[in-house]
Structures are given as C-alpha cells and as structure tokens.
Protein backbone atom coordinates (compact mmCIF):
# COMPACT_ATOMS: atom_id res chain seq x y z
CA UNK A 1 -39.61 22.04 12.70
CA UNK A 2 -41.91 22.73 10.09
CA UNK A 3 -38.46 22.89 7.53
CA UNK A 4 -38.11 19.58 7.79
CA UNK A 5 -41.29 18.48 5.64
CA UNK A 6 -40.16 20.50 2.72
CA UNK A 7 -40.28 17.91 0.05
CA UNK A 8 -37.14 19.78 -2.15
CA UNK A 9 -35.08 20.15 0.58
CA UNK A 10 -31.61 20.58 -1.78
CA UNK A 11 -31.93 24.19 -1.99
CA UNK A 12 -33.10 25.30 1.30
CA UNK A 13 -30.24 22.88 2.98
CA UNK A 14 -27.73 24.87 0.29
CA UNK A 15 -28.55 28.12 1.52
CA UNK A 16 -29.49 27.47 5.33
CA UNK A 17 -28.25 24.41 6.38
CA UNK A 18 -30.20 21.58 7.58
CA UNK A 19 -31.84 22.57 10.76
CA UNK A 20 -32.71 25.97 9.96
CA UNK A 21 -36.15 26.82 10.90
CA UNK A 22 -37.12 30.58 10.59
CA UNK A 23 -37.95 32.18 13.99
CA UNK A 24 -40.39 34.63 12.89
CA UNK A 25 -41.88 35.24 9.07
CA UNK A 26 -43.88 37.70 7.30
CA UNK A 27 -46.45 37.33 4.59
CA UNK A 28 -46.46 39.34 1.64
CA UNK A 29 -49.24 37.81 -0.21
CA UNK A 30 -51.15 34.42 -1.16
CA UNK A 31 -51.97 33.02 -4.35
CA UNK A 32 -54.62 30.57 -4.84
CA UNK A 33 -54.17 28.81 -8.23
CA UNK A 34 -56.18 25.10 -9.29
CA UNK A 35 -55.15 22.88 -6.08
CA UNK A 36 -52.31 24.70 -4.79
CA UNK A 37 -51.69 27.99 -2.56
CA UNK A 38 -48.55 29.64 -3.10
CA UNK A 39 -47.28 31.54 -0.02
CA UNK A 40 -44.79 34.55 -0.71
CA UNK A 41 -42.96 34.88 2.88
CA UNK A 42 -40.00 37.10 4.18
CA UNK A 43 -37.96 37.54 7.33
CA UNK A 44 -35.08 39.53 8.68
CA UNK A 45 -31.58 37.26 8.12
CA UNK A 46 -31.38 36.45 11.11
CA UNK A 47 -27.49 36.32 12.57
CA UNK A 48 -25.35 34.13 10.29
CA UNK A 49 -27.76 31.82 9.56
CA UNK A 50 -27.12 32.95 6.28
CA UNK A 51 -24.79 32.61 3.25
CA UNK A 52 -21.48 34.42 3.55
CA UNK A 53 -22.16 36.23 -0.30
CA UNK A 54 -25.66 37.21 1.35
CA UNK A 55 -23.81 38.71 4.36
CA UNK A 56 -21.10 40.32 2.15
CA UNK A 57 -23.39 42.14 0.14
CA UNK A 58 -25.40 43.31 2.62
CA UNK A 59 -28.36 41.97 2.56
CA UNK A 60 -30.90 41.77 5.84
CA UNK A 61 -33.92 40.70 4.31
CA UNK A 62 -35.12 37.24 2.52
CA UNK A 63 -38.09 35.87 0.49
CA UNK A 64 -39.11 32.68 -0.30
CA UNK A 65 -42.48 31.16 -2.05
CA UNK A 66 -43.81 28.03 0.03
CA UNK A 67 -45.45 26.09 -2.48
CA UNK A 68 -49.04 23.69 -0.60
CA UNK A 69 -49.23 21.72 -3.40
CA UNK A 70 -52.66 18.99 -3.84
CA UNK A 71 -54.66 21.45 -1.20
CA UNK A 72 -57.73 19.94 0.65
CA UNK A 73 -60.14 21.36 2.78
CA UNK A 74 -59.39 24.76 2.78
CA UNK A 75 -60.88 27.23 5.79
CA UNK A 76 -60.20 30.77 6.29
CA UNK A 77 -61.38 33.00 9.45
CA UNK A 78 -61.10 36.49 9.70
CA UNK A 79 -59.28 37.20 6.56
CA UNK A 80 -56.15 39.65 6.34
CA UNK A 81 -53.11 38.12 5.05
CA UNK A 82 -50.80 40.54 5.57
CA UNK A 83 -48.43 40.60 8.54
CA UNK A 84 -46.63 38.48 11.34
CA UNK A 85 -46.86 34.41 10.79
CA UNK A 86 -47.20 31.65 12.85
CA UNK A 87 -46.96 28.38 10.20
CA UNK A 88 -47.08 24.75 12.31
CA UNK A 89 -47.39 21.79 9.74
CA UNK A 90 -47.63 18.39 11.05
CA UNK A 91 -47.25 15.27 9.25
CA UNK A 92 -50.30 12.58 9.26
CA UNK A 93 -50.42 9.24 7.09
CA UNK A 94 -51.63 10.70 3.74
CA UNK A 95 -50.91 14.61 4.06
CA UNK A 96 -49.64 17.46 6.22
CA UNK A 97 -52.24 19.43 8.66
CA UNK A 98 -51.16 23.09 7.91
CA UNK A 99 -51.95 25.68 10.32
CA UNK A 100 -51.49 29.48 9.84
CA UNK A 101 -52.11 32.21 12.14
CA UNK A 102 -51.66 35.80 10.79
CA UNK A 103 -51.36 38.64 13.31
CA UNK A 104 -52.89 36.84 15.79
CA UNK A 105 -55.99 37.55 13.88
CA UNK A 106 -56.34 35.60 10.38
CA UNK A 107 -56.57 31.68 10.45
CA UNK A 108 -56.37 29.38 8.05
CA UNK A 109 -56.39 25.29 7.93
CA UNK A 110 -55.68 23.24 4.88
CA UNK A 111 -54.34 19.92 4.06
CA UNK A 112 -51.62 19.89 1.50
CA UNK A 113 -49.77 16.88 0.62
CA UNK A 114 -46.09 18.12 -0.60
CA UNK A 115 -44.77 21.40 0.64
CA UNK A 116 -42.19 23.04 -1.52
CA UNK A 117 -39.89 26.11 -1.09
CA UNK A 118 -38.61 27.76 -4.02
CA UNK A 119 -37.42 30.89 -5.52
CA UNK A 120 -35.43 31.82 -1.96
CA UNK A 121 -33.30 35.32 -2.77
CA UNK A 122 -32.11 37.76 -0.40
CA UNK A 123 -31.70 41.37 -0.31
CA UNK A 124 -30.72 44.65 1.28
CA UNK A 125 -34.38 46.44 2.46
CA UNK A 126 -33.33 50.14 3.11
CA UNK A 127 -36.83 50.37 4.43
CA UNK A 128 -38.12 52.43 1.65
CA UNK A 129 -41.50 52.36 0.53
C-alpha cells in the first residue's frame, strides 16, 4: 500500500482511515516545479470509505495533490498524462522508487524522497463538462 509512505499521514488517516488505499485513480494534471512534481489525482468515493458529511452531501468524486518532494532521476516514455493510474512506490534506504503507468501507455520513474498528500476535498461531479 502505497498510502502508507505518505509522510503527513494526519489528514489522509482523518478523512480515510488508516488502511485506505485507493483502488483506481485518475490524473488530472502534473506540475513540475524546482525538485518536486505535484500530482493532481481524483477517484470515484468509493463505498463508505468516505466521511459521513462527504456522503451526506452528496458527493461521489475526490481530489487530492500528491506532493514527490526532493525528485531524482526523472524519466518519462510516451508522454500523455491524462487518464487511468497505476502509482506503485516502494521504499529503499535513502528514497522511494515511484512508478507510474498512465493508460497503459505513459510511464514515468522518479525517485522522490518524502511523499505528501494535501489539499484532499470532495465533491458532487454531475458529469458536466
């Protein structure tokens, strides 16, 4: 579980609980900025793995940035980020080997060593464009 390596684990545990790993994700976009790549990703809520105000309200949709802070190495194939995700992150000595697959297509490999989620909100996607 990739959730587990989140370095400010406080807020995701607040929202999600602690062994909540999302099932499937979707990129919106990526920011590269000095040494760090800033991942804006969304899913479906899935079930009740969510907050009862989020379920309340309404809301089937969430977004969160994952923060790669201190990136190294950086390599991109077939570039699209747009689309389905597949994010594995594994833990070595010194850093975390991140691998990202989008739409079975894109690939990209870094080494980051803190991962961060922040800004998490939810919301109700009516599927209007």
């Amino acid at each position: 579980m990739w959730t587990s390596l989140i370095s400010n684990k406080k807020q995701w545990e607040s929202i999600f609980g602690v062994n909540y790993t999302p099932k499937k994700l979707k990129i919106s976009y990526a920011i590269f900025k000095d040494n760090s790549i800033t991942l804006t990703l969304y899913n479906a809520i899935e079930g009740n793995e969510a907050p009862d105000k989020w379920l309340k309200n309404g809301y089937n949709e969430y977004e969160f940035e994952l923060l790669l802070n201190n990136v190294t190495n950086v390599n991109i194939t077939n570039f699209s980020f747009y689309g389905a995700l597949d994010l594995t992150i594994i833990k070595n000595s010194t850093d975390n080997d991140i691998q990202i697959e989008i739409n079975n297509f894109c690939k990209i490999e870094c080494k980051a060593q803190s991962i961060s989620a922040i800004n998490i909100k939810a919301y109700h996607n009516d599927g209007s464009v």
